[in-house]
N, C-alpha and C. Protein backbone atom coordinates (compact mmCIF):
# COMPACT_ATOMS: atom_id res chain seq x y z
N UNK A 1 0.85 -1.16 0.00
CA UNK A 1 0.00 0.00 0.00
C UNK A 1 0.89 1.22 0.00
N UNK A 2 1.03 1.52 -1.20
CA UNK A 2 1.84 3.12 -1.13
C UNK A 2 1.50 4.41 -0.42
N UNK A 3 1.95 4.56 0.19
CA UNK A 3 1.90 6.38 1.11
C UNK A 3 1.28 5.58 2.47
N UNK A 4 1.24 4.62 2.63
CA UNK A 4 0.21 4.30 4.35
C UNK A 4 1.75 3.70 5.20
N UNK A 5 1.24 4.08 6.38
CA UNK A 5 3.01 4.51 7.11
C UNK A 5 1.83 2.98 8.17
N UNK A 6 2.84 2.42 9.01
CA UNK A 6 2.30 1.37 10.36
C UNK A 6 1.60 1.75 10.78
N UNK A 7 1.47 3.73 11.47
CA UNK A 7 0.85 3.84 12.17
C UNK A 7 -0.64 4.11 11.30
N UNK A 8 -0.81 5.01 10.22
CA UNK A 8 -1.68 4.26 9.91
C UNK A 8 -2.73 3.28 9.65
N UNK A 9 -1.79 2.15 9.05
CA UNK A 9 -2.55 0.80 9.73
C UNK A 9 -3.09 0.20 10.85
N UNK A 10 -2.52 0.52 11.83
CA UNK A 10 -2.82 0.56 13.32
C UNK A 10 -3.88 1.35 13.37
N UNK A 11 -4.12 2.34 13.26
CA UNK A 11 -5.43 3.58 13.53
C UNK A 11 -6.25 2.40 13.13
N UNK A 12 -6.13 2.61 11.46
CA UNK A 12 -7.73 1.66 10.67
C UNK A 12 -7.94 0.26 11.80
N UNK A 13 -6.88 -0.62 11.87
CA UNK A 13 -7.54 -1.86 12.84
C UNK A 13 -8.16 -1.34 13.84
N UNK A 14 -7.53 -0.04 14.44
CA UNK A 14 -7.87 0.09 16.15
C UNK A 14 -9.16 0.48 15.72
N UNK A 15 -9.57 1.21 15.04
CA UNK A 15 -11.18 2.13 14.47
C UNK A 15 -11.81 0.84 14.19
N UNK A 16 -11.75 -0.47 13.13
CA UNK A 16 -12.26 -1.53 13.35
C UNK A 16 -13.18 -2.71 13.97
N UNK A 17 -11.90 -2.70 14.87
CA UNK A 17 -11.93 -3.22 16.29
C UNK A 17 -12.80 -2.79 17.33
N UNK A 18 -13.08 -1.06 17.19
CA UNK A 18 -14.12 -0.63 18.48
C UNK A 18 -15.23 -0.54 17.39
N UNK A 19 -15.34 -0.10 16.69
CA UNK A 19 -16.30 -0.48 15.98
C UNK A 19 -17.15 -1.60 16.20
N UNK A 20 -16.44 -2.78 15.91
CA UNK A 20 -17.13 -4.04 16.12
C UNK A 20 -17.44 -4.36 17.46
N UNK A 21 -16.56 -3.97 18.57
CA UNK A 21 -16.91 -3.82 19.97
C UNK A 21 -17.91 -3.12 20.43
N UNK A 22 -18.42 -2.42 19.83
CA UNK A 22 -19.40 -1.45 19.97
C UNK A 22 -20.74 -1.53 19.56
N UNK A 23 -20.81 -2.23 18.30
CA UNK A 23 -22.15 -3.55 17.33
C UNK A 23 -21.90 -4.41 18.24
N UNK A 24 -21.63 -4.83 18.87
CA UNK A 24 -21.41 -6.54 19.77
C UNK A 24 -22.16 -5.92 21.06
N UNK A 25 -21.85 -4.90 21.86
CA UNK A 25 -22.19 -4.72 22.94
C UNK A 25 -24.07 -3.90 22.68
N UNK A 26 -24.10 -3.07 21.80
CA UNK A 26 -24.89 -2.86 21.50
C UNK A 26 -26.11 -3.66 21.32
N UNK A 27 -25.37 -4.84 20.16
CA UNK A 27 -26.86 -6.13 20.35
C UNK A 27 -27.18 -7.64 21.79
N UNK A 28 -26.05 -6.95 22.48
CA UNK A 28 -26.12 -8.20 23.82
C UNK A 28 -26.89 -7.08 24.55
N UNK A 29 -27.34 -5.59 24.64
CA UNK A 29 -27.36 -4.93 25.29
C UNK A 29 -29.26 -5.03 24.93
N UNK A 30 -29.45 -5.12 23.89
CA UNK A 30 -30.91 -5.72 23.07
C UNK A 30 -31.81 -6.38 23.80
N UNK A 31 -30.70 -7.83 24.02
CA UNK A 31 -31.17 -8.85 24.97
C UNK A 31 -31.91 -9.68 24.11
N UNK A 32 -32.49 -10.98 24.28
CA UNK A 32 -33.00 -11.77 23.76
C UNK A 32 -34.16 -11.58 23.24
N UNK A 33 -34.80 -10.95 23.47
CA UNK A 33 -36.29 -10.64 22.65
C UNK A 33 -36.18 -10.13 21.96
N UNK A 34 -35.21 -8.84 21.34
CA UNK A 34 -34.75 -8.24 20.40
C UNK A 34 -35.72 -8.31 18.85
N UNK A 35 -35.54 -9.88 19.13
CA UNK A 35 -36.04 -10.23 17.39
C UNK A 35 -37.52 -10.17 17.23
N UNK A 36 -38.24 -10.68 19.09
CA UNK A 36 -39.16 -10.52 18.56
C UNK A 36 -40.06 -9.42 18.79
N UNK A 37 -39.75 -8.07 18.85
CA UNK A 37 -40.01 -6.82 18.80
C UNK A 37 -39.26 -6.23 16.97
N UNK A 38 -39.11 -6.95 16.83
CA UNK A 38 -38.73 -6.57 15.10
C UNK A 38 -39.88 -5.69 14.34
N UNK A 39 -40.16 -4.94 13.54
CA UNK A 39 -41.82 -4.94 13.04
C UNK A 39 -41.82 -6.09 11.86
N UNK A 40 -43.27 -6.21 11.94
CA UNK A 40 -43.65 -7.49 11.30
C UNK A 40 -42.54 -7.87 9.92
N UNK A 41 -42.45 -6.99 9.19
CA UNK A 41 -42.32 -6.63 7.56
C UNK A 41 -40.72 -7.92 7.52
N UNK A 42 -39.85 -8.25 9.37
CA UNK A 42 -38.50 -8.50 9.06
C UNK A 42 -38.63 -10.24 10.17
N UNK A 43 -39.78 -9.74 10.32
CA UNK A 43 -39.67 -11.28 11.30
C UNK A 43 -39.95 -12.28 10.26
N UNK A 44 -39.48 -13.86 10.77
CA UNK A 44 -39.67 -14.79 10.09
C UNK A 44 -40.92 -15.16 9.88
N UNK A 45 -41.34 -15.70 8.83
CA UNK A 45 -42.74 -16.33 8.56
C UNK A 45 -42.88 -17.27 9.03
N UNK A 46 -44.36 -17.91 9.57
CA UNK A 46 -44.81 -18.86 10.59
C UNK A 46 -44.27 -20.03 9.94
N UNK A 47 -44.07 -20.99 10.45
CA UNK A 47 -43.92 -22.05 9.96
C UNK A 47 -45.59 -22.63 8.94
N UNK A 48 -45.22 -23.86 8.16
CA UNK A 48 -47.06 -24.19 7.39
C UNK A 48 -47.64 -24.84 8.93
N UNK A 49 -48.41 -24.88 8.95
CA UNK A 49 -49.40 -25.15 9.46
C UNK A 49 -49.84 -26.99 9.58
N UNK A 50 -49.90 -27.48 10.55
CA UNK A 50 -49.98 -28.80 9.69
C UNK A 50 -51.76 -29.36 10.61
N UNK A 51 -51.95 -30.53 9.91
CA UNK A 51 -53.34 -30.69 10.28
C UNK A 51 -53.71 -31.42 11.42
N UNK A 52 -52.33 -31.58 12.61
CA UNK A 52 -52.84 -31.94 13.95
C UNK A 52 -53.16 -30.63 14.59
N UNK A 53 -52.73 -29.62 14.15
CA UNK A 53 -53.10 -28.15 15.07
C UNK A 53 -54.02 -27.44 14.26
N UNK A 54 -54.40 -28.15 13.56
CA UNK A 54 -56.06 -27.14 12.44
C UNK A 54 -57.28 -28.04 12.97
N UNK A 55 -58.23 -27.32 13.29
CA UNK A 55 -60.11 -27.81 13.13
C UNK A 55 -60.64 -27.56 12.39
N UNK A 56 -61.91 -27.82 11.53
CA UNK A 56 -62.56 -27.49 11.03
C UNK A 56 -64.13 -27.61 10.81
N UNK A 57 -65.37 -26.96 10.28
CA UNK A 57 -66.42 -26.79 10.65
C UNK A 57 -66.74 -26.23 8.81
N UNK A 58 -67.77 -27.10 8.53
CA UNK A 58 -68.88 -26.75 6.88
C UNK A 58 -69.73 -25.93 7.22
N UNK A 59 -70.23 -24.96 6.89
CA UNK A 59 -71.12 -24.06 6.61
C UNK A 59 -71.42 -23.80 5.13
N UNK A 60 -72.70 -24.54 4.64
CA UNK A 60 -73.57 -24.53 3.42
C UNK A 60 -73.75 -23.24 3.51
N UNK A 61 -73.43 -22.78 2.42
CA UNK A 61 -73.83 -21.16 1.87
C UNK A 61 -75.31 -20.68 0.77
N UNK A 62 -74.93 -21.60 -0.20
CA UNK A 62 -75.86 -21.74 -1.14
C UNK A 62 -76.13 -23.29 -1.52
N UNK A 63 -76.86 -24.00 -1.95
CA UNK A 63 -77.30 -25.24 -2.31
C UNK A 63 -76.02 -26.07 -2.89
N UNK A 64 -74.92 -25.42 -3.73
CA UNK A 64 -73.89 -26.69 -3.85
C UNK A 64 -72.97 -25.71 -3.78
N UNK A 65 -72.57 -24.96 -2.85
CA UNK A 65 -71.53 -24.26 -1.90
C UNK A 65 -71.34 -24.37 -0.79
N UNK A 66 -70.04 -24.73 -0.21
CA UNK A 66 -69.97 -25.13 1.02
C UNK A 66 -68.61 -23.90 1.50
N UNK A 67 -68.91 -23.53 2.79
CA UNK A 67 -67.80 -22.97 3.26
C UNK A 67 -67.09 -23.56 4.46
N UNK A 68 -65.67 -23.67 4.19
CA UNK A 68 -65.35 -24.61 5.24
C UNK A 68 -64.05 -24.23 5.98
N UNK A 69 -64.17 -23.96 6.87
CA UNK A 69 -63.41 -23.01 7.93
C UNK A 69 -62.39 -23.36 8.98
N UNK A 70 -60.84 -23.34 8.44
CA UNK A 70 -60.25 -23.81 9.30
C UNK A 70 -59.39 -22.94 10.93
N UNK A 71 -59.65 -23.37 11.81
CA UNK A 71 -59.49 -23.14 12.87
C UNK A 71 -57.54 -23.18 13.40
N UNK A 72 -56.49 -22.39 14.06
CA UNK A 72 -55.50 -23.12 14.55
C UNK A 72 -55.67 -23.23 15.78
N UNK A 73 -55.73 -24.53 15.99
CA UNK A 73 -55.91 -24.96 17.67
C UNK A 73 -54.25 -24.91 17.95
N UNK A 74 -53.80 -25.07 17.64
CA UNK A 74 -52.14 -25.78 18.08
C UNK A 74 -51.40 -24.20 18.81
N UNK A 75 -50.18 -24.57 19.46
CA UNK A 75 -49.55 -23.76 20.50
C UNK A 75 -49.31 -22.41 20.11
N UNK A 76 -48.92 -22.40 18.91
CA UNK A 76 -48.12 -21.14 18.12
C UNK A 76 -48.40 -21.09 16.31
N UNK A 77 -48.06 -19.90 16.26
CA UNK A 77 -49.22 -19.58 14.75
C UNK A 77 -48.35 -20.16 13.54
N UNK A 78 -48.97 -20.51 12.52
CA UNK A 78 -48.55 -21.30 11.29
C UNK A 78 -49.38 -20.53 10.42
N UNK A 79 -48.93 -20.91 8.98
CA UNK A 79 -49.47 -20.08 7.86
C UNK A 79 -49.87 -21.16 6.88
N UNK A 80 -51.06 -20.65 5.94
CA UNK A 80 -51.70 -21.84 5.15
C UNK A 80 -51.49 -21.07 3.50
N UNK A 81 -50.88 -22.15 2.54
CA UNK A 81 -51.05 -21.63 1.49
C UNK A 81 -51.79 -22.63 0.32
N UNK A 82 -52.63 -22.13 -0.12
CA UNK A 82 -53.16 -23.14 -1.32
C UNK A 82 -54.18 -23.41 -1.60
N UNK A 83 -54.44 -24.82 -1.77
CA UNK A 83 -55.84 -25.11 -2.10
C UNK A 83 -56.03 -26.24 -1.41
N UNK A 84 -57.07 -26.93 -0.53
CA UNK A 84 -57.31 -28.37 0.04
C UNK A 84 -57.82 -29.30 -0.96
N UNK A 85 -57.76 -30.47 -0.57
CA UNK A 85 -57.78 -31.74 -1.75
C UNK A 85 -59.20 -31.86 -0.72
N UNK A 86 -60.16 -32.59 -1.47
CA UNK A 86 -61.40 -32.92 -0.61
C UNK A 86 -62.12 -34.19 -1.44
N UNK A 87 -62.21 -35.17 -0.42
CA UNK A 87 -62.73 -36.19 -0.28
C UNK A 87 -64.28 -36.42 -0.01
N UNK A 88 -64.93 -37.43 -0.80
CA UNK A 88 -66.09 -37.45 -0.02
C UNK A 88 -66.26 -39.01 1.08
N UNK A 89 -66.90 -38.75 2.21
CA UNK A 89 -66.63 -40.12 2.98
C UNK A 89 -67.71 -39.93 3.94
N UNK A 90 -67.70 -41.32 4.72
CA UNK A 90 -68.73 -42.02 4.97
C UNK A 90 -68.74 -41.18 6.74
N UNK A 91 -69.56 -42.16 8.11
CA UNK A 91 -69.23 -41.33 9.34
C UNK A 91 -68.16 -42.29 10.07
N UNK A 92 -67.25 -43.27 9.18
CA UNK A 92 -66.15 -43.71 10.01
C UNK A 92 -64.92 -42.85 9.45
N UNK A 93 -63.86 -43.62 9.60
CA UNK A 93 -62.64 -43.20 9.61
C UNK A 93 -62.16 -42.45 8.39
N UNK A 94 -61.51 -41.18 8.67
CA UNK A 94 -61.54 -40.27 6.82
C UNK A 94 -60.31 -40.95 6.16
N UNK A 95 -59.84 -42.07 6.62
CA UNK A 95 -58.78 -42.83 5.65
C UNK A 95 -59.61 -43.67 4.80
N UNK A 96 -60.71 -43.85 4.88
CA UNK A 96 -61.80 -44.73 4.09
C UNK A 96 -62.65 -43.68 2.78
N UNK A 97 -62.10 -42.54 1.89
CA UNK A 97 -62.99 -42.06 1.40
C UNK A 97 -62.90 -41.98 -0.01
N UNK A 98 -63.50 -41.35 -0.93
CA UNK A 98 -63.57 -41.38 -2.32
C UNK A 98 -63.08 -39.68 -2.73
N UNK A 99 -61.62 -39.54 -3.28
CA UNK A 99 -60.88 -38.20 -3.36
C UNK A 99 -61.78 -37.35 -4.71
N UNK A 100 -62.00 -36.11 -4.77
CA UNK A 100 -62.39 -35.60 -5.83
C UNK A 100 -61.41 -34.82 -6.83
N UNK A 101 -61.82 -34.68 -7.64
CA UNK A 101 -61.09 -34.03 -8.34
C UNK A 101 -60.97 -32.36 -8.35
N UNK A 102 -60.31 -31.78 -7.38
CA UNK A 102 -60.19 -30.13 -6.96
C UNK A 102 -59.63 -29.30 -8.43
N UNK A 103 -60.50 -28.38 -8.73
CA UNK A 103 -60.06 -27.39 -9.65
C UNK A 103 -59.91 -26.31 -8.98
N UNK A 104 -58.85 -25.98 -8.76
CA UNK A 104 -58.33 -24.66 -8.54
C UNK A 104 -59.13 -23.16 -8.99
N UNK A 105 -59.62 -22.10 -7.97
CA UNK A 105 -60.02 -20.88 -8.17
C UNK A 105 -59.33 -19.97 -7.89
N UNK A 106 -58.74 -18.94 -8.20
CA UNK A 106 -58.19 -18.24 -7.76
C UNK A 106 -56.46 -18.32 -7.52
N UNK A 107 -55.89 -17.49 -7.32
CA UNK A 107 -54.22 -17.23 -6.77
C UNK A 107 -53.95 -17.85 -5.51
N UNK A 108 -53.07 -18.53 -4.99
CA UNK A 108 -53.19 -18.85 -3.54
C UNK A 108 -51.97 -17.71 -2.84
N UNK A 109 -52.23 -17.52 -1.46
CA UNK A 109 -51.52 -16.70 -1.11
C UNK A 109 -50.97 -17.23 0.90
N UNK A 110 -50.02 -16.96 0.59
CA UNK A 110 -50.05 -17.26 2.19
C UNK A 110 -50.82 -16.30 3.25
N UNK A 111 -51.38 -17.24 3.89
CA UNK A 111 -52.06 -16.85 4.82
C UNK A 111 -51.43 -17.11 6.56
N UNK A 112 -51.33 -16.29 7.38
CA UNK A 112 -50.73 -16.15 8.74
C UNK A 112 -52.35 -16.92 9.76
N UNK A 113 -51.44 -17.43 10.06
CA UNK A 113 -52.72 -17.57 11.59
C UNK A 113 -52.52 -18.23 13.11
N UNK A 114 -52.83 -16.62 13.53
CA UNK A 114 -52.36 -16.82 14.80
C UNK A 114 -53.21 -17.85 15.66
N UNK A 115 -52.71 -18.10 16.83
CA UNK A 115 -53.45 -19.25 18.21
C UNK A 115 -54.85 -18.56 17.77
N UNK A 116 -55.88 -19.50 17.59
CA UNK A 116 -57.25 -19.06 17.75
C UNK A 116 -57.49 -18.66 16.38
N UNK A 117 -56.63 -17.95 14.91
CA UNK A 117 -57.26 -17.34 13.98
C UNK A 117 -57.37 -18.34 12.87
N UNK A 118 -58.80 -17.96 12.03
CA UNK A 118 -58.81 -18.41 10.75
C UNK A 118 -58.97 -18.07 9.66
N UNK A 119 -59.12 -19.25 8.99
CA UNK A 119 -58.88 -18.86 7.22
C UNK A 119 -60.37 -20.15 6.47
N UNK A 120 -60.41 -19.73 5.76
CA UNK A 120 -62.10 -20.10 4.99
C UNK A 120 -60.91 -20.68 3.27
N UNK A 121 -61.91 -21.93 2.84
CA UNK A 121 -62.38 -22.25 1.49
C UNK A 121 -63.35 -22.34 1.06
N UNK A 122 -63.75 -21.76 -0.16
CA UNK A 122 -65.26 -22.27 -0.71
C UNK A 122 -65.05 -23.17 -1.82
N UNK A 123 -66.01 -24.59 -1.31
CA UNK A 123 -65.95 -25.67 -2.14
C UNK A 123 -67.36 -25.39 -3.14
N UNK A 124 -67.19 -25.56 -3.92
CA UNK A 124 -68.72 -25.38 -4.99
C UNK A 124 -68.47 -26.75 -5.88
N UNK A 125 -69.56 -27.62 -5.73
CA UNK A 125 -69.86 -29.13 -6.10
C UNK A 125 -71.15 -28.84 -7.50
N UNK A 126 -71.30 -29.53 -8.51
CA UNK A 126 -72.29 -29.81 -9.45
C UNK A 126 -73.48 -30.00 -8.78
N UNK A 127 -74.44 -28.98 -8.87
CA UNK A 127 -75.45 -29.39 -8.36
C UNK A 127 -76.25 -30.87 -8.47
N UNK A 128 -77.46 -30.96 -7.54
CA UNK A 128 -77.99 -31.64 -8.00
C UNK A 128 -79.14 -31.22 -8.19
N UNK A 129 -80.55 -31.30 -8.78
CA UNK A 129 -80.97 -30.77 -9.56
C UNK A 129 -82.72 -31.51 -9.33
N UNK A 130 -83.75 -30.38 -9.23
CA UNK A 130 -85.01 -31.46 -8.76
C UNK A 130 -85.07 -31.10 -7.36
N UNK A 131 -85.92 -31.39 -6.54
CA UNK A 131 -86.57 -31.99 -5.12
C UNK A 131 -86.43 -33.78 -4.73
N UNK A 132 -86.29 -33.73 -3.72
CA UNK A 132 -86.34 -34.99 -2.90
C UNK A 132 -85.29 -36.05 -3.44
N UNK A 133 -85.53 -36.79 -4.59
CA UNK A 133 -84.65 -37.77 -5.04
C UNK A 133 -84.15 -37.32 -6.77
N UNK A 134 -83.00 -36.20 -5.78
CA UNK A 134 -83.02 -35.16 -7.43
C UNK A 134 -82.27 -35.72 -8.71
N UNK A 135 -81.65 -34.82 -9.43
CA UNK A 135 -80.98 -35.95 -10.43
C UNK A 135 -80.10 -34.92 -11.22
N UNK A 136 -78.84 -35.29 -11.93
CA UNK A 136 -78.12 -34.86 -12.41
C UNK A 136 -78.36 -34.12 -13.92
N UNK A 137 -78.00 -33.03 -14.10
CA UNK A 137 -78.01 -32.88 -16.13
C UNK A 137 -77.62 -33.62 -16.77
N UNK A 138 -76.38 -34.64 -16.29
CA UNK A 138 -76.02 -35.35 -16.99
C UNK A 138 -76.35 -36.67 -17.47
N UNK A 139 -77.22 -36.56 -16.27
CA UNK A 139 -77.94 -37.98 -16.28
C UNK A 139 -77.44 -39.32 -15.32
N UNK A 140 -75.96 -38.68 -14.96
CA UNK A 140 -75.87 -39.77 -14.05
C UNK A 140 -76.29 -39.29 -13.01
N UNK A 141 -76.16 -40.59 -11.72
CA UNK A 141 -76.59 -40.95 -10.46
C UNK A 141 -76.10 -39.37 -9.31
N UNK A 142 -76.67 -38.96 -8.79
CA UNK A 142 -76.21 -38.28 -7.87
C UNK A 142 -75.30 -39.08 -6.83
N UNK A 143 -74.45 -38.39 -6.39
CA UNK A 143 -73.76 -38.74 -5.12
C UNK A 143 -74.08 -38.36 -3.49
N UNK A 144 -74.06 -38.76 -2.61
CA UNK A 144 -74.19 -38.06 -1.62
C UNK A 144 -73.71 -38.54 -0.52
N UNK A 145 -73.08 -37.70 0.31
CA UNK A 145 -72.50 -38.36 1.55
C UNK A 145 -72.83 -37.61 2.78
N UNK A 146 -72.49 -38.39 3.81
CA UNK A 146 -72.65 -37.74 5.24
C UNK A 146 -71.92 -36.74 5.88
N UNK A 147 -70.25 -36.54 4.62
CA UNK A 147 -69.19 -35.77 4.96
C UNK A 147 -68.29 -36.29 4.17
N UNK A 148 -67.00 -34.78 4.84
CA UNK A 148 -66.30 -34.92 3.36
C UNK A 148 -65.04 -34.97 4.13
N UNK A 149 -63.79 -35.24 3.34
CA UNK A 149 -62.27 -35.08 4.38
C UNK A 149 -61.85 -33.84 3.53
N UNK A 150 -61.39 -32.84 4.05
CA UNK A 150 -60.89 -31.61 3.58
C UNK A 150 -59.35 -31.78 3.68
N UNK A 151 -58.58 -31.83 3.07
CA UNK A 151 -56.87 -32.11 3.09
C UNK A 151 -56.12 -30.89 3.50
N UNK A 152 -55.47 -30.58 4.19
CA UNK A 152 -55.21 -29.46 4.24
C UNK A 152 -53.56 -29.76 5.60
N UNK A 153 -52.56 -29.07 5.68
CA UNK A 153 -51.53 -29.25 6.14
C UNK A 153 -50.93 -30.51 6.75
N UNK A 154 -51.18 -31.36 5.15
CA UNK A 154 -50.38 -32.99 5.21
C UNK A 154 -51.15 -33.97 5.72
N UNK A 155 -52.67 -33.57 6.07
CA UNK A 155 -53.81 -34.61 6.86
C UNK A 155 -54.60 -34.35 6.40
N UNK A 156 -56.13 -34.76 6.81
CA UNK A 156 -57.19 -34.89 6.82
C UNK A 156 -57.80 -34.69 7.59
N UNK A 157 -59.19 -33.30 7.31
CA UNK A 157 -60.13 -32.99 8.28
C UNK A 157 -61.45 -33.21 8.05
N UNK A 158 -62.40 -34.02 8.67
CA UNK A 158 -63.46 -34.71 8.17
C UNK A 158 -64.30 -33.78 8.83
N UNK A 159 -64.92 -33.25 8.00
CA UNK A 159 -66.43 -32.53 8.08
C UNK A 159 -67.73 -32.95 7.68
N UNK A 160 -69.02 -32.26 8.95
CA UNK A 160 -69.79 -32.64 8.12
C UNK A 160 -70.87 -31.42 8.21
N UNK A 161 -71.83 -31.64 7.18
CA UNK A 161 -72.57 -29.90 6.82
C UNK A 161 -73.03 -29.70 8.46
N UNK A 162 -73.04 -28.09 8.62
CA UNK A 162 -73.79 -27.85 9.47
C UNK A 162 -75.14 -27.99 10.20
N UNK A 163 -75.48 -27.86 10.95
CA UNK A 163 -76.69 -28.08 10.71
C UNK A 163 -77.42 -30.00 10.63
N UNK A 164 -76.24 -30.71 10.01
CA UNK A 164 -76.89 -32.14 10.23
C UNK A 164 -77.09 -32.37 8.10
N UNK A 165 -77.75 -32.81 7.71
CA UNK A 165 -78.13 -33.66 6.46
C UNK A 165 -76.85 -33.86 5.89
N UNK A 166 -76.84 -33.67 4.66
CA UNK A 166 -75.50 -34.63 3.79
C UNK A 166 -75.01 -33.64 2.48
N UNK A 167 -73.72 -34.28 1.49
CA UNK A 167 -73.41 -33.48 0.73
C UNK A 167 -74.12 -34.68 -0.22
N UNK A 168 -74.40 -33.08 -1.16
CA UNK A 168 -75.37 -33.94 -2.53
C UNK A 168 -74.38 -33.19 -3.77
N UNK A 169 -73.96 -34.18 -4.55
CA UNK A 169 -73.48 -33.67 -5.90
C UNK A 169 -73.52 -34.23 -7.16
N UNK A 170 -73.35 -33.66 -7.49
CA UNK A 170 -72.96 -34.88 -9.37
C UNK A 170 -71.95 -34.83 -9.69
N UNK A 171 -70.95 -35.67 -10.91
CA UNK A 171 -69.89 -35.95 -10.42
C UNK A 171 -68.99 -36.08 -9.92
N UNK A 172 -67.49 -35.83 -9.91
CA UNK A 172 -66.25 -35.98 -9.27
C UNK A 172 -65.76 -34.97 -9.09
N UNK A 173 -66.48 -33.73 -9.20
CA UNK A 173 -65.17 -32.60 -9.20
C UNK A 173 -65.78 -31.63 -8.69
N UNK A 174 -64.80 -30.61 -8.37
CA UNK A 174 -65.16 -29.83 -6.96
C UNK A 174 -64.35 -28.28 -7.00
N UNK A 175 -64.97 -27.07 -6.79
CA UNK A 175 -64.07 -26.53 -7.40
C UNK A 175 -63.79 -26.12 -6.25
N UNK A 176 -62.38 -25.12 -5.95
CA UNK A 176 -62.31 -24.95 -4.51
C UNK A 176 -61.10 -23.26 -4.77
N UNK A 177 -61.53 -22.58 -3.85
CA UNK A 177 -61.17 -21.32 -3.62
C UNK A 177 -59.96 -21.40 -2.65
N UNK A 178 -58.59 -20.92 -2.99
CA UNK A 178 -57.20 -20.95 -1.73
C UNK A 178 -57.79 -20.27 -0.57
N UNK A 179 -56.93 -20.88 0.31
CA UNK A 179 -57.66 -20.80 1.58
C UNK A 179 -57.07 -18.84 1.62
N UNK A 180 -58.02 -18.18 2.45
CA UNK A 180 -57.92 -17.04 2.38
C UNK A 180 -58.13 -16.70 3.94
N UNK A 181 -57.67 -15.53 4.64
CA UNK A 181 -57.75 -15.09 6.07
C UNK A 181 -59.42 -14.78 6.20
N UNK A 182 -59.53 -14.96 7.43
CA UNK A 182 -61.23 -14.87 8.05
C UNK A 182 -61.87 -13.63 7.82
N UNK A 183 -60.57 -12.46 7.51
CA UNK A 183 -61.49 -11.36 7.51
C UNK A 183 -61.31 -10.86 5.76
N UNK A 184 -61.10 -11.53 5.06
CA UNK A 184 -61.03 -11.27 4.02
C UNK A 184 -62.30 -12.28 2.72
């Protein structure tokens, strides 16, 4: 380094050196919570969400719309992104059911949810069509079940309509809205 004399060099390390002594004492001085007083925009995102710490509950909206509302029961908040796979099944075990075929509505977006908060899908099924023992446009057989398994963070959540009666549809497919926050 031409024109820089020892002492020089010495200054820059010593300036360095307190420098960094000074960032060091500064963030022990923080203390451990530090991070989590961050504002939101820098803290880490929840972990996903998985489906031993989610509940859920159907609420029929319109005749082959269902809204279905997941709950986080579990310790600390997780985030949901996507769309649920949904099954239709019987009132035993939701490893026993018949999977539908989910068409995607909409963008999915991550969704945050804290202890206690939720997030909603709307499932919309092929009607069925008629009173009492109704019947399809297509002509085939209606389907109907007592409940459905909603897939959602690596499990299965078996619902059934509110209220009590059954899901009625015509064929296999199901269209379904990403899960979105409760107040949205």
């Amino acid at each position: 380094m031409k024109g820089t004399t020892r002492a020089g060099v010495a200054r820059t390390s010593t300036l360095w050196l307190a420098t960094g002594a000074v960032t060091c004492g500064l963030l022990l001085a923080a203390g451990p919570g530090a991070a989590a007083r961050q504002p939101a925009g820098l803290r880490a995102p929840a972990p996903p969400c998985t489906s031993t710490q989610l509940g859920a509950d159907a609420q029929q909206i319109r005749g082959s719309q269902v809204r279905v509302t997941v709950t986080n029961e579990g310790p600390e908040a997780c985030s949901l992104k996507g769309f649920p796979t949904v099954a239709l099944a019987g009132q035993g075990s939701p490893d026993r059911n018949k999977p539908l075929n989910v068409v995607p509505q909409g963008q999915a977006r991550a969704v945050e949810l804290p202890v206690g908060g939720r997030a909603w899908t709307q499932l919309t099924f092929t009607p069925v069509l008629g009173e009492a023992d109704g019947y399809c446009a297509s002509g085939a057989e209606p389907t109907v079940a007592p409940s459905i398994v909603v897939g959602v963070g690596g499990g299965g959540l078996q619902v059934a309509p509110d209220g009590g009666g059954e899901f009625a549809l015509c064929g296999t497919t199901v269209r379904a809205t990403a899960f979105r926050g409760a107040g949205s």
